[in-house]
PDBML (XML) file of the C-alpha atoms, coordinates in Angstrom:
<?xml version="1.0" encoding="UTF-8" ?>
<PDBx:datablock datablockName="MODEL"
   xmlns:PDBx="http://pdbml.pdb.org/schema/pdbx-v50.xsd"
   xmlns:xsi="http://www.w3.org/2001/XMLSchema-instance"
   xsi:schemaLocation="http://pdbml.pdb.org/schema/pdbx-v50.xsd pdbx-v50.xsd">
   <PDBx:atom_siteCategory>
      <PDBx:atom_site id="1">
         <PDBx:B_iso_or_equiv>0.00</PDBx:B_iso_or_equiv>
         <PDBx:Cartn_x>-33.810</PDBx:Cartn_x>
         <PDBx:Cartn_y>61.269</PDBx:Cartn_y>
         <PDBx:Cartn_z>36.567</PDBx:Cartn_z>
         <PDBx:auth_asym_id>A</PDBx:auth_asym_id>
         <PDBx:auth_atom_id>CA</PDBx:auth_atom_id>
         <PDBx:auth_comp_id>UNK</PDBx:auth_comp_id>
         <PDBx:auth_seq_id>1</PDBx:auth_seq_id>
         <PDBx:group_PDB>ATOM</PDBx:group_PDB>
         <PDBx:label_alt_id xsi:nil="true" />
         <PDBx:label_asym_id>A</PDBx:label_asym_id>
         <PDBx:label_atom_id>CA</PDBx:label_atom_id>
         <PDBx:label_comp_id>UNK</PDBx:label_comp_id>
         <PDBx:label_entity_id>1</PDBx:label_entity_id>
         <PDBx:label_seq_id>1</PDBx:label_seq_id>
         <PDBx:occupancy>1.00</PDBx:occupancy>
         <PDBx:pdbx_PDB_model_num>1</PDBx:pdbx_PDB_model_num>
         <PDBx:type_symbol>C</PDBx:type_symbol>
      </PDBx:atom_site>
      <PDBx:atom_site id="2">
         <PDBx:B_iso_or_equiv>0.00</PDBx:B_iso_or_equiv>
         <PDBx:Cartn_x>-31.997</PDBx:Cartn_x>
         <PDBx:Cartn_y>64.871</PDBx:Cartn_y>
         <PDBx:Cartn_z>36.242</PDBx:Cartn_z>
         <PDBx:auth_asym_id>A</PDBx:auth_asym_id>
         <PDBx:auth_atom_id>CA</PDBx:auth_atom_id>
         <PDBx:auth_comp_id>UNK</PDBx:auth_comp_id>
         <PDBx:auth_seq_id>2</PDBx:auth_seq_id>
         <PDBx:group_PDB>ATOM</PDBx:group_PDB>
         <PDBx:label_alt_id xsi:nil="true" />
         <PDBx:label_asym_id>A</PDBx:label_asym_id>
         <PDBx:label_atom_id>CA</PDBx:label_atom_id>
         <PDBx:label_comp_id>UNK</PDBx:label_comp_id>
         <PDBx:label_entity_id>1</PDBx:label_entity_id>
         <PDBx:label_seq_id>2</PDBx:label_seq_id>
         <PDBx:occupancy>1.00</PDBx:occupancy>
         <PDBx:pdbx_PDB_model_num>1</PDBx:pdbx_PDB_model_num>
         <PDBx:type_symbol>C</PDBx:type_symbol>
      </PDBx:atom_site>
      <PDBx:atom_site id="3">
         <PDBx:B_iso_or_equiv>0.00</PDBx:B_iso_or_equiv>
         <PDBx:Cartn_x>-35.127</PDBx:Cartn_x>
         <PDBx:Cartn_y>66.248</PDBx:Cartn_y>
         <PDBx:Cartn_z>34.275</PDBx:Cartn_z>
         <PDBx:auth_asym_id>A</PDBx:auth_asym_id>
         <PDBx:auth_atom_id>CA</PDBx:auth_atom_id>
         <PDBx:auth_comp_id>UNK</PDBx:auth_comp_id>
         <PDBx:auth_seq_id>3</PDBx:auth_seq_id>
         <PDBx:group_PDB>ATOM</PDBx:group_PDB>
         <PDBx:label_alt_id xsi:nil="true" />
         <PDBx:label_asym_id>A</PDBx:label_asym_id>
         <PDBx:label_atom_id>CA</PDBx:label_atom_id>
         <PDBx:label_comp_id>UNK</PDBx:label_comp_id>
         <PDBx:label_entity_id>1</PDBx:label_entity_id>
         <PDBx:label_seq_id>3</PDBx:label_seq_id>
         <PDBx:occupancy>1.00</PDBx:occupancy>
         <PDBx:pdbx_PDB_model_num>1</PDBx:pdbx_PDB_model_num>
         <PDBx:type_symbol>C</PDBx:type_symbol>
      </PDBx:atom_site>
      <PDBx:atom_site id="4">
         <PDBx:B_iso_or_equiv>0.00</PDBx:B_iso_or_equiv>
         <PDBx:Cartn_x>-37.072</PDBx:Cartn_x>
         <PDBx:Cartn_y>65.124</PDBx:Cartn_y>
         <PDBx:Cartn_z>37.092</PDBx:Cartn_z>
         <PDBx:auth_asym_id>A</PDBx:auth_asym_id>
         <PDBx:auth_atom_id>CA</PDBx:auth_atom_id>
         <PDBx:auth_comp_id>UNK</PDBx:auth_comp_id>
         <PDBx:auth_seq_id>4</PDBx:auth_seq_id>
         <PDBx:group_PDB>ATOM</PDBx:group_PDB>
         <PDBx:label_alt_id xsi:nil="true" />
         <PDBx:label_asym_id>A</PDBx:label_asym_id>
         <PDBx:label_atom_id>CA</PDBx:label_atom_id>
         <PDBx:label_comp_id>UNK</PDBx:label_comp_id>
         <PDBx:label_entity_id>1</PDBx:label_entity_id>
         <PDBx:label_seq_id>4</PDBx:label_seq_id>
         <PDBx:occupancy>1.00</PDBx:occupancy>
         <PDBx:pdbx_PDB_model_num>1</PDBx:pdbx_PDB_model_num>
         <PDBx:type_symbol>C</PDBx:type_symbol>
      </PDBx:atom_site>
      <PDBx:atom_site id="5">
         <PDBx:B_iso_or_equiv>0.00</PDBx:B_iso_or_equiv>
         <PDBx:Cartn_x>-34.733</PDBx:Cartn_x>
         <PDBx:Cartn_y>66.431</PDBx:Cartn_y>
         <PDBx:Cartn_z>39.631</PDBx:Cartn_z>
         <PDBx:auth_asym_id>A</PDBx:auth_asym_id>
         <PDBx:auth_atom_id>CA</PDBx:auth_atom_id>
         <PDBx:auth_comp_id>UNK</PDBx:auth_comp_id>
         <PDBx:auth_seq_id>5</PDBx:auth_seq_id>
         <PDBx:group_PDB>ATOM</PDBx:group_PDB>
         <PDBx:label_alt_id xsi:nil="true" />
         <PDBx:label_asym_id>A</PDBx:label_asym_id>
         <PDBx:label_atom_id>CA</PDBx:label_atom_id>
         <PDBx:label_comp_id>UNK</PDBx:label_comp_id>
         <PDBx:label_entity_id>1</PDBx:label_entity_id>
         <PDBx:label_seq_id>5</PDBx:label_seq_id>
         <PDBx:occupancy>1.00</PDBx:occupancy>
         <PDBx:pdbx_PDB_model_num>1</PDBx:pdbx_PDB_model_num>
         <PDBx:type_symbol>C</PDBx:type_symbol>
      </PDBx:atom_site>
      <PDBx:atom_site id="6">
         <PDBx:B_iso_or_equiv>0.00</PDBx:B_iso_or_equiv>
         <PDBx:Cartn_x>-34.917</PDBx:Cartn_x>
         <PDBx:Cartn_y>69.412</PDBx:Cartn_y>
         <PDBx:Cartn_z>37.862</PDBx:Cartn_z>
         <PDBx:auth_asym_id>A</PDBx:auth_asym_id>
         <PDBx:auth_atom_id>CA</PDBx:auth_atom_id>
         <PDBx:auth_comp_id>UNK</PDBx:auth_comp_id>
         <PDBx:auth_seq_id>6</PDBx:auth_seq_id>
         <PDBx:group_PDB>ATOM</PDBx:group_PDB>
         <PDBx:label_alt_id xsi:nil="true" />
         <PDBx:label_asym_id>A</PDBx:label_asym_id>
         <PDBx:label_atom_id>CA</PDBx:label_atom_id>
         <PDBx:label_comp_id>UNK</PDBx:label_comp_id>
         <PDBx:label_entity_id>1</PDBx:label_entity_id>
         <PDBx:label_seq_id>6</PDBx:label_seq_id>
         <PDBx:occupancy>1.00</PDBx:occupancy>
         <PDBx:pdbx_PDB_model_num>1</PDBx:pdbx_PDB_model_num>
         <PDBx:type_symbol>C</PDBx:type_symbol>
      </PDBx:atom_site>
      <PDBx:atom_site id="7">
         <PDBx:B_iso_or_equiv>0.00</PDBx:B_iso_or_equiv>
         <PDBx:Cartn_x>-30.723</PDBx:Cartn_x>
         <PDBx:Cartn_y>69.128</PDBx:Cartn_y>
         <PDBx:Cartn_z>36.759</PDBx:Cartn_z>
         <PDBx:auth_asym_id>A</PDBx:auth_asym_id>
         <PDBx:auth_atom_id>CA</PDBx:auth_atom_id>
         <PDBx:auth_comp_id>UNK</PDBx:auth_comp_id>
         <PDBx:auth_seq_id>7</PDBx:auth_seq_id>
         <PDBx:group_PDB>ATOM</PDBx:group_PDB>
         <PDBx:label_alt_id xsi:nil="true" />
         <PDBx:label_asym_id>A</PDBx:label_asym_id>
         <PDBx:label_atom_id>CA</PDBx:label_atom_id>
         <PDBx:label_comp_id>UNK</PDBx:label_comp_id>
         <PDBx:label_entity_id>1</PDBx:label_entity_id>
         <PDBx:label_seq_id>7</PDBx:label_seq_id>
         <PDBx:occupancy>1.00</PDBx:occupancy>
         <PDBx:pdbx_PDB_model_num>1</PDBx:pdbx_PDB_model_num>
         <PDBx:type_symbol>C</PDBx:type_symbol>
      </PDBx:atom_site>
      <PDBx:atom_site id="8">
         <PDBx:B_iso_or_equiv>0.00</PDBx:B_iso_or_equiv>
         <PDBx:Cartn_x>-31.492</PDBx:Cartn_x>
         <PDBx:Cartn_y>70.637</PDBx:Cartn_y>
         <PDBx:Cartn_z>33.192</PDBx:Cartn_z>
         <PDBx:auth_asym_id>A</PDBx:auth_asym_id>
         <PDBx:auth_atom_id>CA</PDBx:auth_atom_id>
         <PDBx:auth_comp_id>UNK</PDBx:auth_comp_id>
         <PDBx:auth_seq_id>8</PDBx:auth_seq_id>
         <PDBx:group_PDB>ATOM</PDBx:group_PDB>
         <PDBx:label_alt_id xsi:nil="true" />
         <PDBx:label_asym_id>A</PDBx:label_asym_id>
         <PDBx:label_atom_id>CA</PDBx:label_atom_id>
         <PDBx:label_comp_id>UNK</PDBx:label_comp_id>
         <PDBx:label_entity_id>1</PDBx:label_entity_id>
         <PDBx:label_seq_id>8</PDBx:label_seq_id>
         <PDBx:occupancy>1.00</PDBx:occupancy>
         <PDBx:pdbx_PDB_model_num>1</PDBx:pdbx_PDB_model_num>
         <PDBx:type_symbol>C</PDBx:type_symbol>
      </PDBx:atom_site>
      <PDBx:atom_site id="9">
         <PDBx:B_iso_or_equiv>0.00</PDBx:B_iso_or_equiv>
         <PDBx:Cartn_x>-28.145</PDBx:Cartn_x>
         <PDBx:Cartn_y>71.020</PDBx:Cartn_y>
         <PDBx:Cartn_z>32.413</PDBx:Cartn_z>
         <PDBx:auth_asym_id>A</PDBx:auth_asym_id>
         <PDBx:auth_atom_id>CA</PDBx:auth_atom_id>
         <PDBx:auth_comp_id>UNK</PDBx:auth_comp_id>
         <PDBx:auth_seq_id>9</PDBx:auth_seq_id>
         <PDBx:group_PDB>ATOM</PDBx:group_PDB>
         <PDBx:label_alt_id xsi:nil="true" />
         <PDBx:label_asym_id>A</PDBx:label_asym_id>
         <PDBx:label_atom_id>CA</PDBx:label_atom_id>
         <PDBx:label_comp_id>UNK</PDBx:label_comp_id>
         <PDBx:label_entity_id>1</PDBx:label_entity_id>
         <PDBx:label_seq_id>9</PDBx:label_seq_id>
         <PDBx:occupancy>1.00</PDBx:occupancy>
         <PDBx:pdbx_PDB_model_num>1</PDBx:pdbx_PDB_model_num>
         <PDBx:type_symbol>C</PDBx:type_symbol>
      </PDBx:atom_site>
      <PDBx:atom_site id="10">
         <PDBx:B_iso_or_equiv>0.00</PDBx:B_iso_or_equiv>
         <PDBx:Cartn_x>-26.946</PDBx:Cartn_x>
         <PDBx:Cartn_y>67.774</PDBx:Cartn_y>
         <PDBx:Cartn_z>33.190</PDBx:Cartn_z>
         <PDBx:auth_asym_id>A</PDBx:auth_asym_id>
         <PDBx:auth_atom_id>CA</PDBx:auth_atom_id>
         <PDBx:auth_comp_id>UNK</PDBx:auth_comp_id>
         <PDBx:auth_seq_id>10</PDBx:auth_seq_id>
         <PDBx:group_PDB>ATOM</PDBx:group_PDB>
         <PDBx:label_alt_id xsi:nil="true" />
         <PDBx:label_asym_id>A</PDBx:label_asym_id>
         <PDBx:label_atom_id>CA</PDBx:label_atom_id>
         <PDBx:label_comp_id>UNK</PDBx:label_comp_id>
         <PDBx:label_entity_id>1</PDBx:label_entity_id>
         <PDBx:label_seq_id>10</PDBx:label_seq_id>
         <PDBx:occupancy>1.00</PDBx:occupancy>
         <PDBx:pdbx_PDB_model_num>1</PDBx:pdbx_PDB_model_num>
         <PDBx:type_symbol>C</PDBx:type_symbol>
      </PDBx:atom_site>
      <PDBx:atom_site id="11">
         <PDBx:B_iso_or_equiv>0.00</PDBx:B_iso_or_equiv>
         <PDBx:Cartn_x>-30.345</PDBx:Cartn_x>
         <PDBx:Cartn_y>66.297</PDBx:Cartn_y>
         <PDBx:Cartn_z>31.711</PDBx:Cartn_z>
         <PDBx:auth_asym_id>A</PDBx:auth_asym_id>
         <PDBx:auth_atom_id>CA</PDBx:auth_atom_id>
         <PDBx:auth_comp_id>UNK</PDBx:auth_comp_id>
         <PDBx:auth_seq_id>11</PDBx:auth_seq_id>
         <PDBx:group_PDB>ATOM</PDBx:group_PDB>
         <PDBx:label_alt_id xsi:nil="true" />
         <PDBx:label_asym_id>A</PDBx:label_asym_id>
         <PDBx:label_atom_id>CA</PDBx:label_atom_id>
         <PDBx:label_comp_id>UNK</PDBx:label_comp_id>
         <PDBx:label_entity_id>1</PDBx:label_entity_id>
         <PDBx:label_seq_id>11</PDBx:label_seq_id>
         <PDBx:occupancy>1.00</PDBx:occupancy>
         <PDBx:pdbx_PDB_model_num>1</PDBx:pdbx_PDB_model_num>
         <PDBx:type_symbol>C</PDBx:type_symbol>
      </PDBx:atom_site>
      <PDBx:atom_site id="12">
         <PDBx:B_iso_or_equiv>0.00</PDBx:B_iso_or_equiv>
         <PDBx:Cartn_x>-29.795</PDBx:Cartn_x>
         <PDBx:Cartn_y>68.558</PDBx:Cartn_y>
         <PDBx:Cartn_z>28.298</PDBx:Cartn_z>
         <PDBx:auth_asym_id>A</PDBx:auth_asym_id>
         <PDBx:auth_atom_id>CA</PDBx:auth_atom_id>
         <PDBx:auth_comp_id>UNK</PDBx:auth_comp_id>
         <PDBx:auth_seq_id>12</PDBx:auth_seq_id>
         <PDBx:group_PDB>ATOM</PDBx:group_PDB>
         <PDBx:label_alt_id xsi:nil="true" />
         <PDBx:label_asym_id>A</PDBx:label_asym_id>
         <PDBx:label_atom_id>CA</PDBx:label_atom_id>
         <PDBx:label_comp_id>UNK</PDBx:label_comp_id>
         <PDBx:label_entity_id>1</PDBx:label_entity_id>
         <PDBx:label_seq_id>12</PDBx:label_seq_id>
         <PDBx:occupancy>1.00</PDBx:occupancy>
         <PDBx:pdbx_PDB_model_num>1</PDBx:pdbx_PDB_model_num>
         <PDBx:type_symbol>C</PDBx:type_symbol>
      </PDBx:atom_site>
      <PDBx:atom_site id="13">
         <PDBx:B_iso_or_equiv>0.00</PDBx:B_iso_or_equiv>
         <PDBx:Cartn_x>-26.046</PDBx:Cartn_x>
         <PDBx:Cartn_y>67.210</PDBx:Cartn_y>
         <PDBx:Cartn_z>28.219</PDBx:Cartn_z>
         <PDBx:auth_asym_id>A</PDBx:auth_asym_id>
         <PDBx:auth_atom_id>CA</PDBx:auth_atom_id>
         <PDBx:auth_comp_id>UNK</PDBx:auth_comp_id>
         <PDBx:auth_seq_id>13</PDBx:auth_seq_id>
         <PDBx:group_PDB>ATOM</PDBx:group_PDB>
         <PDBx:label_alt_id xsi:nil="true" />
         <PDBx:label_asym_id>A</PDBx:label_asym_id>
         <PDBx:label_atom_id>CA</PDBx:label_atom_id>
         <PDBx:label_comp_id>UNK</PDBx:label_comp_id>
         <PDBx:label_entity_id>1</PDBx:label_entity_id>
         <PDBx:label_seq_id>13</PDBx:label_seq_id>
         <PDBx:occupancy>1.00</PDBx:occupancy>
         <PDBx:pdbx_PDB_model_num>1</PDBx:pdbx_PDB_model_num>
         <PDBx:type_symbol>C</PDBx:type_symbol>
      </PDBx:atom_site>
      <PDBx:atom_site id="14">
         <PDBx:B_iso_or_equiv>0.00</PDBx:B_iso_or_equiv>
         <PDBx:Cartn_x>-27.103</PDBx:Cartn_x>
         <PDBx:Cartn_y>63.660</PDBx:Cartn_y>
         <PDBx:Cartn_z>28.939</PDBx:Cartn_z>
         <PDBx:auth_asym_id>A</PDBx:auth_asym_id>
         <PDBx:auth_atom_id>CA</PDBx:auth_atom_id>
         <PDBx:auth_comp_id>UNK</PDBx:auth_comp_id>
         <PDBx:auth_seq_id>14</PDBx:auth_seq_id>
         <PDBx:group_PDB>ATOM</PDBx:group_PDB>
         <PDBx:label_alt_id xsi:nil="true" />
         <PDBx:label_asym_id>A</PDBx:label_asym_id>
         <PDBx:label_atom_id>CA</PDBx:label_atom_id>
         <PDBx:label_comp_id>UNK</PDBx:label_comp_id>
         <PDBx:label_entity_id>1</PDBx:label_entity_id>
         <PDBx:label_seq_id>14</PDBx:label_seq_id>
         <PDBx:occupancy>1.00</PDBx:occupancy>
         <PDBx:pdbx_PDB_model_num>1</PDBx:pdbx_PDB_model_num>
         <PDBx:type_symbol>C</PDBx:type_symbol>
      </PDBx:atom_site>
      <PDBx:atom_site id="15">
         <PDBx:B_iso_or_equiv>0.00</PDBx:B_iso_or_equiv>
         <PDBx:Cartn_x>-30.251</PDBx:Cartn_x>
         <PDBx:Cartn_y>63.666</PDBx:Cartn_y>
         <PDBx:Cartn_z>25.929</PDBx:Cartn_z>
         <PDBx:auth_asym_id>A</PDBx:auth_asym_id>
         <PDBx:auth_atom_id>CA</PDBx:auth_atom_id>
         <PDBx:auth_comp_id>UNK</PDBx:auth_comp_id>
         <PDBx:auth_seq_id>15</PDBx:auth_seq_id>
         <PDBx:group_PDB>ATOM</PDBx:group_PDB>
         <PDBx:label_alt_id xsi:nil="true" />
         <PDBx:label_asym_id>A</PDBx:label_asym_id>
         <PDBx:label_atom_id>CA</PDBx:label_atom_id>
         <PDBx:label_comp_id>UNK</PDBx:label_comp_id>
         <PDBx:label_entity_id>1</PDBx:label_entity_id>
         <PDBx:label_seq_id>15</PDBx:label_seq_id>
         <PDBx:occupancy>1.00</PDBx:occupancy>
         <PDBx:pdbx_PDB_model_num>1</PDBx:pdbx_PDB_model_num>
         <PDBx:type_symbol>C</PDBx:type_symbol>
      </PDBx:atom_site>
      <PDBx:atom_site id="16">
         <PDBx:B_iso_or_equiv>0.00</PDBx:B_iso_or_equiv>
         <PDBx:Cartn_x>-28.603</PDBx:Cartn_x>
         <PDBx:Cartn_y>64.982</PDBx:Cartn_y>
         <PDBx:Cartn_z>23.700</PDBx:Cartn_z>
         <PDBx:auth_asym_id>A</PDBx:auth_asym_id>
         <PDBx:auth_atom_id>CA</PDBx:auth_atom_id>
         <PDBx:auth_comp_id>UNK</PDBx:auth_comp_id>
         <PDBx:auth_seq_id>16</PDBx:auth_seq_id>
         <PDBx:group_PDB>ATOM</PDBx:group_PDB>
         <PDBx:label_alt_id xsi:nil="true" />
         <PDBx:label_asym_id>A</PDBx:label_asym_id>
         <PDBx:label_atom_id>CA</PDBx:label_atom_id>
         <PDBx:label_comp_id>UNK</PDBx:label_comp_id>
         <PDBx:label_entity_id>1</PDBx:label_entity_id>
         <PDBx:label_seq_id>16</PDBx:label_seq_id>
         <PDBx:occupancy>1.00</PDBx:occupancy>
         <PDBx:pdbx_PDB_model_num>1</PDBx:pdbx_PDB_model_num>
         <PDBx:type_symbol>C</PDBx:type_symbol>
      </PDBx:atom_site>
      <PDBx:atom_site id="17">
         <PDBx:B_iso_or_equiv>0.00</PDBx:B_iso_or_equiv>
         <PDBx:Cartn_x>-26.126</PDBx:Cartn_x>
         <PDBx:Cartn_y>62.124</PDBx:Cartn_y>
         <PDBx:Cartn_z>23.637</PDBx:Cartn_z>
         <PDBx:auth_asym_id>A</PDBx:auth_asym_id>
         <PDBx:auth_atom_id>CA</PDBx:auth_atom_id>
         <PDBx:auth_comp_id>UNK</PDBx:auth_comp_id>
         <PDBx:auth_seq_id>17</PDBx:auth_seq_id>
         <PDBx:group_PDB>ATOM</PDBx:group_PDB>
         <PDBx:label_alt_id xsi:nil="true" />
         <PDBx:label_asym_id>A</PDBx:label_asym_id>
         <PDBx:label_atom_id>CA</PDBx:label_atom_id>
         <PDBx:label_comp_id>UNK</PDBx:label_comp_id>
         <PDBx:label_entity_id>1</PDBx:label_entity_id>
         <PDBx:label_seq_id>17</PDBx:label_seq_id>
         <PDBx:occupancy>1.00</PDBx:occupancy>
         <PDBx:pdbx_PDB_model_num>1</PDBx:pdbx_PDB_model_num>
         <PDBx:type_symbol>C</PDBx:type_symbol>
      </PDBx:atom_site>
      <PDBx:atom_site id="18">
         <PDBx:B_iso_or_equiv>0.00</PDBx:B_iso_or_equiv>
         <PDBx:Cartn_x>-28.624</PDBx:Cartn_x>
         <PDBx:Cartn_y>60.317</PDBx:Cartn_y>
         <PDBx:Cartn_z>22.726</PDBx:Cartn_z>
         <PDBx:auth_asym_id>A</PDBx:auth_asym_id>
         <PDBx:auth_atom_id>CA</PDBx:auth_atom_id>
         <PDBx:auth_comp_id>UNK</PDBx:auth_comp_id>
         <PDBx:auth_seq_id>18</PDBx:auth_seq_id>
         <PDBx:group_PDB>ATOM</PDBx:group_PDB>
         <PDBx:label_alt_id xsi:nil="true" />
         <PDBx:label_asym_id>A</PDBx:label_asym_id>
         <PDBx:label_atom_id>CA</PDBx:label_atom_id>
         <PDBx:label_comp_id>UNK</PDBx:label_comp_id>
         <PDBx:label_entity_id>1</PDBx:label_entity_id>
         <PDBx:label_seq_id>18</PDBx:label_seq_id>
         <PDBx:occupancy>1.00</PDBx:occupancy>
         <PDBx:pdbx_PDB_model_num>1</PDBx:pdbx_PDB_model_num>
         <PDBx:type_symbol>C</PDBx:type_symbol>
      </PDBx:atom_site>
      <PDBx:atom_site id="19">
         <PDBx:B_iso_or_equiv>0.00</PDBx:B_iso_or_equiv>
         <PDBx:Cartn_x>-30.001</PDBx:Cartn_x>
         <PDBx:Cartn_y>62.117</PDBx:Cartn_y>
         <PDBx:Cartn_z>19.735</PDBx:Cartn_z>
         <PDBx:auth_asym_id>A</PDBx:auth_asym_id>
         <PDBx:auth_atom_id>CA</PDBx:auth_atom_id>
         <PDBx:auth_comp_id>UNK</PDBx:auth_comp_id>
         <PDBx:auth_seq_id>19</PDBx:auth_seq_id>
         <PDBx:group_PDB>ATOM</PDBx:group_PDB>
         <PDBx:label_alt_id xsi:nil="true" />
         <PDBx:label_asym_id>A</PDBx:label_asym_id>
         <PDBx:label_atom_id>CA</PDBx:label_atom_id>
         <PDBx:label_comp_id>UNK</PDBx:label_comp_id>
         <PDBx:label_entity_id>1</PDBx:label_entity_id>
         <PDBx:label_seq_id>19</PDBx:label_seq_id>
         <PDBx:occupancy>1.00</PDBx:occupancy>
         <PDBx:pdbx_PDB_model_num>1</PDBx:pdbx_PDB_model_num>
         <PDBx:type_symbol>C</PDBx:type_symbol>
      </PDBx:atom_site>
      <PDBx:atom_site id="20">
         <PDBx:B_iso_or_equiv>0.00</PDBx:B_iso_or_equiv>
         <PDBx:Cartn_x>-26.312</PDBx:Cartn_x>
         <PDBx:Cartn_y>62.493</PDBx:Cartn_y>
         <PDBx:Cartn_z>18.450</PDBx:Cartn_z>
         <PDBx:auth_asym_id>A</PDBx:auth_asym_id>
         <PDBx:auth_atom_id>CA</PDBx:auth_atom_id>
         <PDBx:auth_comp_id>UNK</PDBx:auth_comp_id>
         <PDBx:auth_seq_id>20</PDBx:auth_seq_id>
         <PDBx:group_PDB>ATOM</PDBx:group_PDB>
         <PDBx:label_alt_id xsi:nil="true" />
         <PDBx:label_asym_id>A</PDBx:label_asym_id>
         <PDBx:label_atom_id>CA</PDBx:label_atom_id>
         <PDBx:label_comp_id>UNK</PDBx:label_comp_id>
         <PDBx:label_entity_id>1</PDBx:label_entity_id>
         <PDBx:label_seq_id>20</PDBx:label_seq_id>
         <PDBx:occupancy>1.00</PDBx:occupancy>
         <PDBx:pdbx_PDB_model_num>1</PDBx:pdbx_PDB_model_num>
         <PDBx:type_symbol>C</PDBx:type_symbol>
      </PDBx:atom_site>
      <PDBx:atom_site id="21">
         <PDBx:B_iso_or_equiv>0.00</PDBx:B_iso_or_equiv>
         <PDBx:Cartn_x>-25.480</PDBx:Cartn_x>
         <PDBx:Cartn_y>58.806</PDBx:Cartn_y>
         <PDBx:Cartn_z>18.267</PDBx:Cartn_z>
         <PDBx:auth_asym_id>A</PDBx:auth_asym_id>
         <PDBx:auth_atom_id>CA</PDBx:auth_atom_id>
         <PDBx:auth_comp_id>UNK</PDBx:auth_comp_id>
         <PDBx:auth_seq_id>21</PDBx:auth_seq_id>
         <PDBx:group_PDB>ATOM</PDBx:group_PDB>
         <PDBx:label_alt_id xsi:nil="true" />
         <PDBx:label_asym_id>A</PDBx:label_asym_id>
         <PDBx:label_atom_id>CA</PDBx:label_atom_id>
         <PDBx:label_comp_id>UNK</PDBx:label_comp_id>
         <PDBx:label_entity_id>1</PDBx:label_entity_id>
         <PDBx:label_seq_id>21</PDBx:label_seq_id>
         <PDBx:occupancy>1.00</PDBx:occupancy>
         <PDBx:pdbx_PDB_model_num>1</PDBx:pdbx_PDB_model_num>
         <PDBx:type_symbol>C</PDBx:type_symbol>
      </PDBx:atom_site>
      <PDBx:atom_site id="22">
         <PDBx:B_iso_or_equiv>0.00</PDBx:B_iso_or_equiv>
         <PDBx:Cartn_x>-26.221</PDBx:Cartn_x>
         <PDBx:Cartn_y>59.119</PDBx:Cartn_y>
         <PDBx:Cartn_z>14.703</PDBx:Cartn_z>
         <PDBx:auth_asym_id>A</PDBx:auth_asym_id>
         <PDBx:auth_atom_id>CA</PDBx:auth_atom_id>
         <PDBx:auth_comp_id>UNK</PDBx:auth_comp_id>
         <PDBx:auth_seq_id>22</PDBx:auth_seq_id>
         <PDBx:group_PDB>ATOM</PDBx:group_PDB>
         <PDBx:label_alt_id xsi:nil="true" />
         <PDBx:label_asym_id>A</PDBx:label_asym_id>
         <PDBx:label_atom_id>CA</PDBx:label_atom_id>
         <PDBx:label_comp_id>UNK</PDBx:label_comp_id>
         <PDBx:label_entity_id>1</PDBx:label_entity_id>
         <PDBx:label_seq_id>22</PDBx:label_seq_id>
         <PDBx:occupancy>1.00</PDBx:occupancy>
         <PDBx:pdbx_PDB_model_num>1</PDBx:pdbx_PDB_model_num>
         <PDBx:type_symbol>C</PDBx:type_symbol>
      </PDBx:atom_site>
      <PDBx:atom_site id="23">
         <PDBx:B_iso_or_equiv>0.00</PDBx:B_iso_or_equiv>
         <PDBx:Cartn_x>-26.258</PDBx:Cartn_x>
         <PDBx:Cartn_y>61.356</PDBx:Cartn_y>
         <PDBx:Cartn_z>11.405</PDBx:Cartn_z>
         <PDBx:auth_asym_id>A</PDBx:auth_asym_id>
         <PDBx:auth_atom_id>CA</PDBx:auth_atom_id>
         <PDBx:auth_comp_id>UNK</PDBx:auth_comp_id>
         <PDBx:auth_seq_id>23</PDBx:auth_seq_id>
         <PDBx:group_PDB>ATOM</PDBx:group_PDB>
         <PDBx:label_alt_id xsi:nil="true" />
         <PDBx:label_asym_id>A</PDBx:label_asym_id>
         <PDBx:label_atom_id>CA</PDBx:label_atom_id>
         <PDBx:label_comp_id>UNK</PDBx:label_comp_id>
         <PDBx:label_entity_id>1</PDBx:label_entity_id>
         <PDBx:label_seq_id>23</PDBx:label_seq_id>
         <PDBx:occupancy>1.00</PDBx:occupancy>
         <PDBx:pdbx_PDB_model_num>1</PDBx:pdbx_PDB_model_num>
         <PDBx:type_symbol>C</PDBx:type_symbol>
      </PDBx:atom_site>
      <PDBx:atom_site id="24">
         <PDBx:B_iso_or_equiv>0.00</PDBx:B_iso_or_equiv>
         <PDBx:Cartn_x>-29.706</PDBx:Cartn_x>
         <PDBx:Cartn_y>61.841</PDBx:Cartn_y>
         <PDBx:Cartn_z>9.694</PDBx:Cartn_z>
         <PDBx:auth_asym_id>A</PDBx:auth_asym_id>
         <PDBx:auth_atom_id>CA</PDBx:auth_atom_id>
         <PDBx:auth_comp_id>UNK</PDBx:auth_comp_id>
         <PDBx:auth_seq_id>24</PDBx:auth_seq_id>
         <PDBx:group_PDB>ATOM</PDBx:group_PDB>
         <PDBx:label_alt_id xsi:nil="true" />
         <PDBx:label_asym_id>A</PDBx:label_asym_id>
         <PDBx:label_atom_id>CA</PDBx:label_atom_id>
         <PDBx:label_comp_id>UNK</PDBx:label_comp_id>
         <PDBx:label_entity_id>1</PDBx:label_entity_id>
         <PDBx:label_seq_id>24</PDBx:label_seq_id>
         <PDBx:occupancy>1.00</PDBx:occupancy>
         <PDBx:pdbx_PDB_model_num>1</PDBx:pdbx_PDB_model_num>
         <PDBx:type_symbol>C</PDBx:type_symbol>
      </PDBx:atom_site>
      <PDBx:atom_site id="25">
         <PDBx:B_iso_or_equiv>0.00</PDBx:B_iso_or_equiv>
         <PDBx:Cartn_x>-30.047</PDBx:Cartn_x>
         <PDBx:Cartn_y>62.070</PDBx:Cartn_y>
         <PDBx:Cartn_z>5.852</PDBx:Cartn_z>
         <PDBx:auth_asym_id>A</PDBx:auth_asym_id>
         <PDBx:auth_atom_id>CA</PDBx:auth_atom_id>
         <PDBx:auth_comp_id>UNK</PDBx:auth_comp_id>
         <PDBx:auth_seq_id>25</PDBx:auth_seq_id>
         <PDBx:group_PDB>ATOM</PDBx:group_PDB>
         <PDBx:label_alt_id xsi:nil="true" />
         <PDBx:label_asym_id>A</PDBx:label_asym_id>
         <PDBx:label_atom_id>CA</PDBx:label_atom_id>
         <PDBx:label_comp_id>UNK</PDBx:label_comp_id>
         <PDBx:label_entity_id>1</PDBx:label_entity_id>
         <PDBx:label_seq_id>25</PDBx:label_seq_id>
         <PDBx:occupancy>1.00</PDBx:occupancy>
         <PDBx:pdbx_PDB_model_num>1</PDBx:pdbx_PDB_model_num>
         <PDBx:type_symbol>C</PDBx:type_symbol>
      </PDBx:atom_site>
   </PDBx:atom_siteCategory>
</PDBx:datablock>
């Protein structure tokens, strides 16, 4: 919804959660 409202800041903060969640090799 923020990328779409163009809120790229909030929508960068907000993925990036998301690809953080875990550790990679």
């Amino acid at each position: 919804a923020a990328l779409d409202d163009l809120d790229l800041r909030w929508a960068l903060e907000l993925a990036g959660w998301l690809v953080r969640l875990e550790t990679d090799d």
